[in-house]
N, C-alpha and C. Protein backbone atom coordinates (compact mmCIF):
# COMPACT_ATOMS: atom_id res chain seq x y z
N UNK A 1 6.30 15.54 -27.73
CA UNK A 1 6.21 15.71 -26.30
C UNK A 1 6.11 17.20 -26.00
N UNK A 2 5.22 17.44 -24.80
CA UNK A 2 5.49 18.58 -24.92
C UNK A 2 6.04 19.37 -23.75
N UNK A 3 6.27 20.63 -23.75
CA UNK A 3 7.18 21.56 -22.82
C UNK A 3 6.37 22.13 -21.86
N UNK A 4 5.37 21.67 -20.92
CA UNK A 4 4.81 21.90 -20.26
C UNK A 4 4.08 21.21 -19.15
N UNK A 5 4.74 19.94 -18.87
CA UNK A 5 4.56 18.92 -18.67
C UNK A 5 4.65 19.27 -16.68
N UNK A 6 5.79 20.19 -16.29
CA UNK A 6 5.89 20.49 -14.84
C UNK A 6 4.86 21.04 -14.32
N UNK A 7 4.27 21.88 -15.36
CA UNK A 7 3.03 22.42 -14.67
C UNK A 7 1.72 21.70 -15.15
N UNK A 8 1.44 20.87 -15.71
CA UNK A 8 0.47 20.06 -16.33
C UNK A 8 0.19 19.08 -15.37
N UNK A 9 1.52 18.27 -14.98
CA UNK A 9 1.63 17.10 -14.14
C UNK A 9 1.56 17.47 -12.40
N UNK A 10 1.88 18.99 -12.41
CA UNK A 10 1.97 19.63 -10.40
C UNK A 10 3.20 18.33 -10.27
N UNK A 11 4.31 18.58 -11.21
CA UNK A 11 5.69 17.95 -10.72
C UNK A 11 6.25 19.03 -9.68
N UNK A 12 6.61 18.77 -8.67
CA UNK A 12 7.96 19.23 -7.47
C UNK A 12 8.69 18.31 -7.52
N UNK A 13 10.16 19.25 -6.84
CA UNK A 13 11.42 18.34 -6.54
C UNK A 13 12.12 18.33 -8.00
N UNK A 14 11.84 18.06 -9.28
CA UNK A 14 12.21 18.39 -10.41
C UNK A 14 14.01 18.91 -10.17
N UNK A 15 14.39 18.07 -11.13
CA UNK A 15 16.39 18.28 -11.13
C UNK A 15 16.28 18.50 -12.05
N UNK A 16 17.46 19.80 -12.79
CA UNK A 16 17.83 20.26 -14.27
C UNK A 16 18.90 19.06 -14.83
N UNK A 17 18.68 18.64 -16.06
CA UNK A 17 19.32 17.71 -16.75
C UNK A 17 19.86 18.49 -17.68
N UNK A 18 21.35 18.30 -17.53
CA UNK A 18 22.49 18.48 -18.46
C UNK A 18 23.11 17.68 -19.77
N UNK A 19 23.65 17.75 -20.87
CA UNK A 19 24.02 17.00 -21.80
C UNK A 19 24.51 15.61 -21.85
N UNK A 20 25.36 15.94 -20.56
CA UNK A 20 26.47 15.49 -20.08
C UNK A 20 26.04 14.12 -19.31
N UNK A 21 24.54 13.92 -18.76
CA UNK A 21 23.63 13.66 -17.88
C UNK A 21 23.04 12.31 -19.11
N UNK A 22 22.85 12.75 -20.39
CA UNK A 22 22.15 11.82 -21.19
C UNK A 22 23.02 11.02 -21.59
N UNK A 23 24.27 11.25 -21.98
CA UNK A 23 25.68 10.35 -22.22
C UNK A 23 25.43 9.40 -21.69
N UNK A 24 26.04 10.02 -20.29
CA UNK A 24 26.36 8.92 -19.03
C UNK A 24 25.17 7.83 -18.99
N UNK A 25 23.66 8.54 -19.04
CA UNK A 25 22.89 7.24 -19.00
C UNK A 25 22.92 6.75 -20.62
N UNK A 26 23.36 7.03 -21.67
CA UNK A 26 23.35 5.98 -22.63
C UNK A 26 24.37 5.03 -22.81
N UNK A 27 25.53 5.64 -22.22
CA UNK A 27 26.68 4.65 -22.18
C UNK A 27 26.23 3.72 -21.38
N UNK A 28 25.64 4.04 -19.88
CA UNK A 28 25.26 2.71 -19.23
C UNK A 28 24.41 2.02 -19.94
N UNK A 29 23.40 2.45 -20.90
CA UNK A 29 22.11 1.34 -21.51
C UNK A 29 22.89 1.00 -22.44
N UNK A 30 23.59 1.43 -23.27
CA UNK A 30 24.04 0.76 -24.36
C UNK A 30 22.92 1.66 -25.41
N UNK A 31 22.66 2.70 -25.34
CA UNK A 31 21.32 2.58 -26.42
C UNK A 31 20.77 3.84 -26.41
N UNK A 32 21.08 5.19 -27.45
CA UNK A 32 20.26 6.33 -27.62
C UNK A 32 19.07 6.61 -26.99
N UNK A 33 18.84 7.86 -26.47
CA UNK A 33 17.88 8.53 -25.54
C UNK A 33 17.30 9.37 -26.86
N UNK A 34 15.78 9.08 -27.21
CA UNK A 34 14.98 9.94 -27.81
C UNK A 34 14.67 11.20 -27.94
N UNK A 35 14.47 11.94 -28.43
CA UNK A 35 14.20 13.12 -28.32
C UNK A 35 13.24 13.36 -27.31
N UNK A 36 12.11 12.38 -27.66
CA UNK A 36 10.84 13.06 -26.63
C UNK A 36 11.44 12.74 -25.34
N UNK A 37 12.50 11.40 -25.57
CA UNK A 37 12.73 11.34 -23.96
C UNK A 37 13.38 12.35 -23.33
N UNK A 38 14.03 12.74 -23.95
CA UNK A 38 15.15 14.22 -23.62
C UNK A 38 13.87 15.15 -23.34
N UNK A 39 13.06 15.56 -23.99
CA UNK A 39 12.16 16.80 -23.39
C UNK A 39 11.35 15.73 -22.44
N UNK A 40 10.84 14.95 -22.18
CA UNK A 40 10.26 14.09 -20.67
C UNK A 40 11.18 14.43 -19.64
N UNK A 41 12.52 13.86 -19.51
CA UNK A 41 13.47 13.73 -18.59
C UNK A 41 13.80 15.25 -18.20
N UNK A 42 13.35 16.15 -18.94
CA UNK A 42 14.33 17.63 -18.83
C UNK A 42 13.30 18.02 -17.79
N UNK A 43 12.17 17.35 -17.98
CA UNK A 43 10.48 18.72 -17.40
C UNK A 43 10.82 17.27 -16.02
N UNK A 44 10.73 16.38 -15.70
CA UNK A 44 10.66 15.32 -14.80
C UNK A 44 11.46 14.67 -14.29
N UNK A 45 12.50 15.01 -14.26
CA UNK A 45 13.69 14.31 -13.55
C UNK A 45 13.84 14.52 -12.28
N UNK A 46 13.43 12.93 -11.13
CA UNK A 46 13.55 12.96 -10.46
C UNK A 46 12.46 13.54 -9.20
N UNK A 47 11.24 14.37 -10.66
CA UNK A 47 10.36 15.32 -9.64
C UNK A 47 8.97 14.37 -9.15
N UNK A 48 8.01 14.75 -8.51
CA UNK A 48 6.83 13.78 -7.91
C UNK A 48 5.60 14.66 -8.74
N UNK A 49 4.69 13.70 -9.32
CA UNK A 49 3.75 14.31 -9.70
C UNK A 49 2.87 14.43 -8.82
N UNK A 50 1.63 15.65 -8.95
CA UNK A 50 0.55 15.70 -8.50
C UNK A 50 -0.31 14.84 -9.10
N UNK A 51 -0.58 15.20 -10.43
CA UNK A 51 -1.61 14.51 -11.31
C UNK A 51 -0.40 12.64 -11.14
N UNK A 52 -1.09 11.99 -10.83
CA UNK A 52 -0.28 10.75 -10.79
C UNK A 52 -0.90 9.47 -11.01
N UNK A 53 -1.79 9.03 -10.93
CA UNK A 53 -2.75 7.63 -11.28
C UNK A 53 -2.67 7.36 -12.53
N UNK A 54 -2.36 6.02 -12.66
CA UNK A 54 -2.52 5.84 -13.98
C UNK A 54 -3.40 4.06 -14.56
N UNK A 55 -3.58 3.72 -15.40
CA UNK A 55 -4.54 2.55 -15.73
C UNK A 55 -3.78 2.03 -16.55
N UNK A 56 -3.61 0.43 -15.86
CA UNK A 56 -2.85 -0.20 -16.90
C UNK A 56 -3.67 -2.22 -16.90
N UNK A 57 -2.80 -3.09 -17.72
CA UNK A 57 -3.53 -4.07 -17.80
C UNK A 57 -4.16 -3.86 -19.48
N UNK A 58 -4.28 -5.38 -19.95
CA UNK A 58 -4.78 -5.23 -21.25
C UNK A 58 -6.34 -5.03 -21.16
N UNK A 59 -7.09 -4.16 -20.57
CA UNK A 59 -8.41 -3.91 -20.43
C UNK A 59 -8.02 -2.55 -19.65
N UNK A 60 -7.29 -2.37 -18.80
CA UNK A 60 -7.10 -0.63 -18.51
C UNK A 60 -7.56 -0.87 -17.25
N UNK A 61 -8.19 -1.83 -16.44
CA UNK A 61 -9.21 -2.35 -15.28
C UNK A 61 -8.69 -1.61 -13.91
N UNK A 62 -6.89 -2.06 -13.97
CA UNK A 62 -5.77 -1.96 -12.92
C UNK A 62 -5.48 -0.82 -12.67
N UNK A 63 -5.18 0.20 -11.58
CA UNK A 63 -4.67 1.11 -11.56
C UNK A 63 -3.73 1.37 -10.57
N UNK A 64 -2.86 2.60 -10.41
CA UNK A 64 -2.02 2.56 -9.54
C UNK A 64 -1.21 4.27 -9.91
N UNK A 65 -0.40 4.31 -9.00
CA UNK A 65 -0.22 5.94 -9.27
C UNK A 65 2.12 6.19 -9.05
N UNK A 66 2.30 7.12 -9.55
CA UNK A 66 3.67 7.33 -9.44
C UNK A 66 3.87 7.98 -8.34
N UNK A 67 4.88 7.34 -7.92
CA UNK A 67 5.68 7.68 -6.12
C UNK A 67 6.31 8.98 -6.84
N UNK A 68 7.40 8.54 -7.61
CA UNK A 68 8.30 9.56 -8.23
C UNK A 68 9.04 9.24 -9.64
N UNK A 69 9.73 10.32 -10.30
CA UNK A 69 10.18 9.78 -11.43
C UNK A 69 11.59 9.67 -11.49
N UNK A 70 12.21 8.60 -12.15
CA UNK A 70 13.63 8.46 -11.58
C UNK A 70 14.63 9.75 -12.20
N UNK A 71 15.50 10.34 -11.70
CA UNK A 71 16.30 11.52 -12.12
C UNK A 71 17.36 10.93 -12.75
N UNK A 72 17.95 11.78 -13.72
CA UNK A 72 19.15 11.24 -14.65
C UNK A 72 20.22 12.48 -14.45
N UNK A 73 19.88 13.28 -13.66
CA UNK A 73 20.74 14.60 -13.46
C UNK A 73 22.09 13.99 -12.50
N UNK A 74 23.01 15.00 -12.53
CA UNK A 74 24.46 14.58 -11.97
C UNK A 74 24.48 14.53 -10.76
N UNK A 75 23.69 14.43 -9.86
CA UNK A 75 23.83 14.18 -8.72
C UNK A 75 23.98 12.80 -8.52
N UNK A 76 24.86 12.80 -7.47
CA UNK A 76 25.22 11.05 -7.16
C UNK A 76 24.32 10.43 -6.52
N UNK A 77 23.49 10.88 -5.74
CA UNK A 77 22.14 10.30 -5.30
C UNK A 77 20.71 9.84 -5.71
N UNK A 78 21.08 10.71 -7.38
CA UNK A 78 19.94 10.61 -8.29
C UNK A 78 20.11 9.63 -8.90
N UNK A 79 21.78 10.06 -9.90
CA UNK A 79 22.16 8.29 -10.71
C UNK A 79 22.20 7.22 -9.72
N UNK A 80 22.82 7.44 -8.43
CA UNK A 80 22.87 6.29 -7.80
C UNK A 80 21.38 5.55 -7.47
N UNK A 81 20.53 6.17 -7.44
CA UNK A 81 19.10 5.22 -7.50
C UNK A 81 18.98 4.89 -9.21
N UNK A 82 19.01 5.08 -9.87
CA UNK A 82 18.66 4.72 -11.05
C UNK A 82 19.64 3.71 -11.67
N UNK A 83 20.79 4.02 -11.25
CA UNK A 83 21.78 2.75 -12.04
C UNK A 83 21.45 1.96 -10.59
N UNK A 84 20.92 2.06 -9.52
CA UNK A 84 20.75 0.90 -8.65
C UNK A 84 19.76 -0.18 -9.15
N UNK A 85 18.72 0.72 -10.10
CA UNK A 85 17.98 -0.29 -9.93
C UNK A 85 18.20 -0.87 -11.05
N UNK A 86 18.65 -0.30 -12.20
CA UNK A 86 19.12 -0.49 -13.66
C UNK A 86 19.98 -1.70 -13.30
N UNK A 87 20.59 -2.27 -12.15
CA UNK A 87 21.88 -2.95 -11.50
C UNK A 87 20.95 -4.37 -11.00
N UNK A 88 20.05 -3.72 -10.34
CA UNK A 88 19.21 -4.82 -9.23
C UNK A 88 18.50 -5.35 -10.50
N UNK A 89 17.57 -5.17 -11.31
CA UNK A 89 16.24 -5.80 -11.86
C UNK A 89 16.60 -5.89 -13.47
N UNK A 90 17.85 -5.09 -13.85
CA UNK A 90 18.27 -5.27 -15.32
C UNK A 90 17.92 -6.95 -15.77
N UNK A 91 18.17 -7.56 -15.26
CA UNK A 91 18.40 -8.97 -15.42
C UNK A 91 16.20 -9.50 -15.93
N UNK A 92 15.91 -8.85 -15.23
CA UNK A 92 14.34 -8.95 -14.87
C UNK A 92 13.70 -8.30 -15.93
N UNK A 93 13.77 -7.29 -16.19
CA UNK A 93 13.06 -6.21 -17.40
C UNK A 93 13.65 -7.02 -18.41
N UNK A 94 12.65 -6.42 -19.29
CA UNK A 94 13.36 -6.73 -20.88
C UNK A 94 14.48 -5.96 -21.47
N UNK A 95 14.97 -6.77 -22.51
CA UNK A 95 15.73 -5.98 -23.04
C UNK A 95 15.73 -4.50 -23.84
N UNK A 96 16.14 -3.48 -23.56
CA UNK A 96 16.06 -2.39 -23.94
C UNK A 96 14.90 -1.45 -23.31
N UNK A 97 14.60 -2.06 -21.76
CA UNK A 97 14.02 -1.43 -21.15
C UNK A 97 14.56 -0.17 -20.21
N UNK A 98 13.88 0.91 -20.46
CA UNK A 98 14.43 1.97 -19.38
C UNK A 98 13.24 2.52 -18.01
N UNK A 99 13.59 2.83 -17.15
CA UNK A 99 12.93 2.53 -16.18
C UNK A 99 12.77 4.17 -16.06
N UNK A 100 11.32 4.69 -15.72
CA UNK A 100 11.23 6.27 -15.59
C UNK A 100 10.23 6.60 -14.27
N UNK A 101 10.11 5.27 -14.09
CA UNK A 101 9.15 5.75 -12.78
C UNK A 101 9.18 4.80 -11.70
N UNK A 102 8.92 5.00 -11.15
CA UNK A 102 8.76 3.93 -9.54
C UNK A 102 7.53 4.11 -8.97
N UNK A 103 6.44 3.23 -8.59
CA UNK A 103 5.13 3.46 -7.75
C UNK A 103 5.40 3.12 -6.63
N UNK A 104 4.63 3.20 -5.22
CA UNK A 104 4.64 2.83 -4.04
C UNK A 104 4.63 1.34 -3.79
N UNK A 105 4.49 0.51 -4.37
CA UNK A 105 4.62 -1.04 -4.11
C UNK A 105 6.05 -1.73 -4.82
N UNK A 106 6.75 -0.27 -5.42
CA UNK A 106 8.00 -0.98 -5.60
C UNK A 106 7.88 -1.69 -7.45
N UNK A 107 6.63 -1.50 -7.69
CA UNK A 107 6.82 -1.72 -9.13
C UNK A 107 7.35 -0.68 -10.19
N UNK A 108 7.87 -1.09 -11.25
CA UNK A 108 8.91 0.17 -12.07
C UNK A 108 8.12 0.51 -13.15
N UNK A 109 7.60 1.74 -14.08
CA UNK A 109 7.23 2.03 -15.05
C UNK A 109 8.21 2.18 -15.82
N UNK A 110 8.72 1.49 -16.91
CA UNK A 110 9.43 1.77 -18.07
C UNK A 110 8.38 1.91 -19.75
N UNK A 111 9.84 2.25 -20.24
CA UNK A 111 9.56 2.95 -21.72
C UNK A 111 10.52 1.54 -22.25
N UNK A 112 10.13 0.99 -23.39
CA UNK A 112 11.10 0.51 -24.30
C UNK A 112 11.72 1.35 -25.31
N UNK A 113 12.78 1.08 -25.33
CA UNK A 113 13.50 2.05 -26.54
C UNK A 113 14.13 1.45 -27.77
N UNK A 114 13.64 0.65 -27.81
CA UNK A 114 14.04 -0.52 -29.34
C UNK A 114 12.94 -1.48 -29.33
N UNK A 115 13.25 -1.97 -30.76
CA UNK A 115 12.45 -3.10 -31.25
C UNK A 115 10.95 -3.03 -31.31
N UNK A 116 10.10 -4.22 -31.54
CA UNK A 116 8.99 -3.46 -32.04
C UNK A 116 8.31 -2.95 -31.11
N UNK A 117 8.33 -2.99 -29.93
CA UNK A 117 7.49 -2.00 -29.11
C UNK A 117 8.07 -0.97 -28.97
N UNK A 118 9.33 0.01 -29.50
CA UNK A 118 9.41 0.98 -28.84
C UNK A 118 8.87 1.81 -29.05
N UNK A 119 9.21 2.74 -27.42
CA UNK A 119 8.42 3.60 -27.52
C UNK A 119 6.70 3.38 -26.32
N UNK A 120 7.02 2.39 -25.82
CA UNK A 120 5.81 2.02 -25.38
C UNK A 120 5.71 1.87 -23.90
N UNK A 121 4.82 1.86 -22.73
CA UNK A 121 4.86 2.20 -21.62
C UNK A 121 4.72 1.39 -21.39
N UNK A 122 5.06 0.39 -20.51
CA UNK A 122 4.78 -0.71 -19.61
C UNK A 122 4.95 -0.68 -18.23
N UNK A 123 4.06 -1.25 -17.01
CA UNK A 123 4.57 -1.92 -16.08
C UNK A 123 5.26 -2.89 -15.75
N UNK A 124 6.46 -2.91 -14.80
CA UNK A 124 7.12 -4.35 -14.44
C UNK A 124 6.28 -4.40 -13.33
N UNK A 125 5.88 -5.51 -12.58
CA UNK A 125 5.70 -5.90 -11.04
C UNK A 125 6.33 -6.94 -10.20
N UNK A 126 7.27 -6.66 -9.61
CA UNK A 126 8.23 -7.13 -9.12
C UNK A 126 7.76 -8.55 -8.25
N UNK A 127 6.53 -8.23 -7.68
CA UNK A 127 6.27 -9.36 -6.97
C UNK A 127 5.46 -10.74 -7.68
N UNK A 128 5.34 -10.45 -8.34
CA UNK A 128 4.97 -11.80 -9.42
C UNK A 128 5.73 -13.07 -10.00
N UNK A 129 5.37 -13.92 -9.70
CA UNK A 129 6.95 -14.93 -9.88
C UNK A 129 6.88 -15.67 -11.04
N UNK A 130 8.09 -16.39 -11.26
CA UNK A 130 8.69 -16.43 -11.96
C UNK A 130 7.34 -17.42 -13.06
N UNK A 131 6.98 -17.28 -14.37
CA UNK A 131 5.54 -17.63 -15.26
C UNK A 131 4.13 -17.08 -15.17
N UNK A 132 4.67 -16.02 -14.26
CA UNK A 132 3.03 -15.17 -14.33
C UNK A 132 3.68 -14.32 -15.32
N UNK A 133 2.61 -13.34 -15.41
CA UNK A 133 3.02 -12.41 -16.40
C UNK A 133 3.77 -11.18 -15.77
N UNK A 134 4.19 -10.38 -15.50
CA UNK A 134 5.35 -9.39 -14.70
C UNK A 134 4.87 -8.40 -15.30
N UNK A 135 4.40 -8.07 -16.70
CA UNK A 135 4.47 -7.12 -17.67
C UNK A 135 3.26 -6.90 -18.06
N UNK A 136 2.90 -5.17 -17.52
CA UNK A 136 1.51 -4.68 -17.64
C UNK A 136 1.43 -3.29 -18.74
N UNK A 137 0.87 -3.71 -19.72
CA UNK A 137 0.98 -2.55 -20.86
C UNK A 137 0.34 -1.14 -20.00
N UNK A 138 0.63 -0.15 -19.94
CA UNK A 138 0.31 1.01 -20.24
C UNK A 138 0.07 1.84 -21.11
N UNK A 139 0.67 2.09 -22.33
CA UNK A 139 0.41 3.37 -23.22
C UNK A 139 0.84 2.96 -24.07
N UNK A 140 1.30 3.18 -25.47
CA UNK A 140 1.65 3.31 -26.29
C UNK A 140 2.94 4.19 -27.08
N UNK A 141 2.33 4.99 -25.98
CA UNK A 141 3.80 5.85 -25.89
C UNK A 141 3.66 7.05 -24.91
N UNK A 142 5.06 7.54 -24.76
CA UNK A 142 4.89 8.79 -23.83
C UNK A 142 3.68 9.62 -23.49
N UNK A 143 3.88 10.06 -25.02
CA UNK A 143 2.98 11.29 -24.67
C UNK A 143 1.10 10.62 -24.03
N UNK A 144 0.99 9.46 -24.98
CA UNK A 144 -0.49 9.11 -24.13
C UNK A 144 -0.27 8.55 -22.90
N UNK A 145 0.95 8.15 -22.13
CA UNK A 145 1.09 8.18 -21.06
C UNK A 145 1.07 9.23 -19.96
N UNK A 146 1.78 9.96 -20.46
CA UNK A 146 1.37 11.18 -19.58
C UNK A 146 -0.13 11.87 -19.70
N UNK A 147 -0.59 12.08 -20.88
CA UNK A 147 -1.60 12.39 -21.20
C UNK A 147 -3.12 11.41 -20.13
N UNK A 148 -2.88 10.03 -19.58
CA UNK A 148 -3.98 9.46 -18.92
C UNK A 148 -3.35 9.91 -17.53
N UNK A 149 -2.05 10.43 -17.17
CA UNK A 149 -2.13 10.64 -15.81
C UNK A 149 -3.19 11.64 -15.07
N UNK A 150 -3.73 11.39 -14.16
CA UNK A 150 -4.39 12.05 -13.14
C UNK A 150 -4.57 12.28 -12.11
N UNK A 151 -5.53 13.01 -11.21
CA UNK A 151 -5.48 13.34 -9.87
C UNK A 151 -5.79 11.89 -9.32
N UNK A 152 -5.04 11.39 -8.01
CA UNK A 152 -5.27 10.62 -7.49
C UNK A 152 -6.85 10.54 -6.64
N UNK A 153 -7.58 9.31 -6.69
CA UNK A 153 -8.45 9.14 -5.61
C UNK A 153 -8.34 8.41 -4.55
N UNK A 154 -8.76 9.19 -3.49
CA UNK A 154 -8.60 8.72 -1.94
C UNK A 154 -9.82 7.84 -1.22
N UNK A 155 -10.42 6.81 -1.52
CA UNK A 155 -11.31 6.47 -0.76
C UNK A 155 -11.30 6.36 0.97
């Protein structure tokens, strides 16, 4: 991953993440924070990208863009959205899913962090019921996730 990601992505709003900050969210998952995730979360916590669209769906067809990225820093307003939703939809995501983004329709971008996909980007979409499919691949992993983000288009 790499260290340049705030100015790559035109992230603002961006919160500094502390040690102390990755604990607390692994004790709540139950489940080690990656390295790359540690340099993702350090450059993006909490901040809004510029470059933001992204293509997902097993053909890439779908697209859609990031509202913001969820913050893991000590502010109580930051964890408190993130263990909110970690609280609300845990039940919904898969297991060993972590949630790093939020789009404007309320759907969540997570990373898996175990088993054989980890490491891998997916969409949840919240409004899909219960035997459709909920779960829209994105990337493969971080870095080609960030790597397809882009400038949004406005028709």
């Amino acid at each position: 991953m790499e260290n340049n990601l705030q100015q790559r992505l035109g992230i603002t709003e961006s919160r500094p993440v502390i040690a102390k900050d990755y604990l607390a969210l692994e004790k709540r998952i139950g489940a080690a924070i990656s390295d790359d995730l540690r340099v993702f979360f350090s450059q993006v916590s909490g901040g809004i990208p510029e470059r933001s669209t992204f293509s997902y769906g097993s053909d890439g067809s779908e697209s859609s863009l990031i509202q913001f990225f969820f913050a893991i820093s000590g502010g109580s307003k930051d964890n408190d959205l993130l263990l909110h939703t970690l609280n609300l939809i845990s039940d919904r995501l898969p297991q060993g899913a972590l949630p790093i983004a939020e789009e404007p329709g309320g759907h969540i971008v997570f990373v898996y962090l175990a088993g054989p996909k980890s490491g891998e980007v997916w969409l949840w979409e919240h409004d899909r019921y219960e035997g459709e499919d909920c779960l829209q691949f994105i990337a493969k992993d971080l870095d080609s996730f960030v790597s397809s983000l882009s400038d949004p288009v406005y028709n």
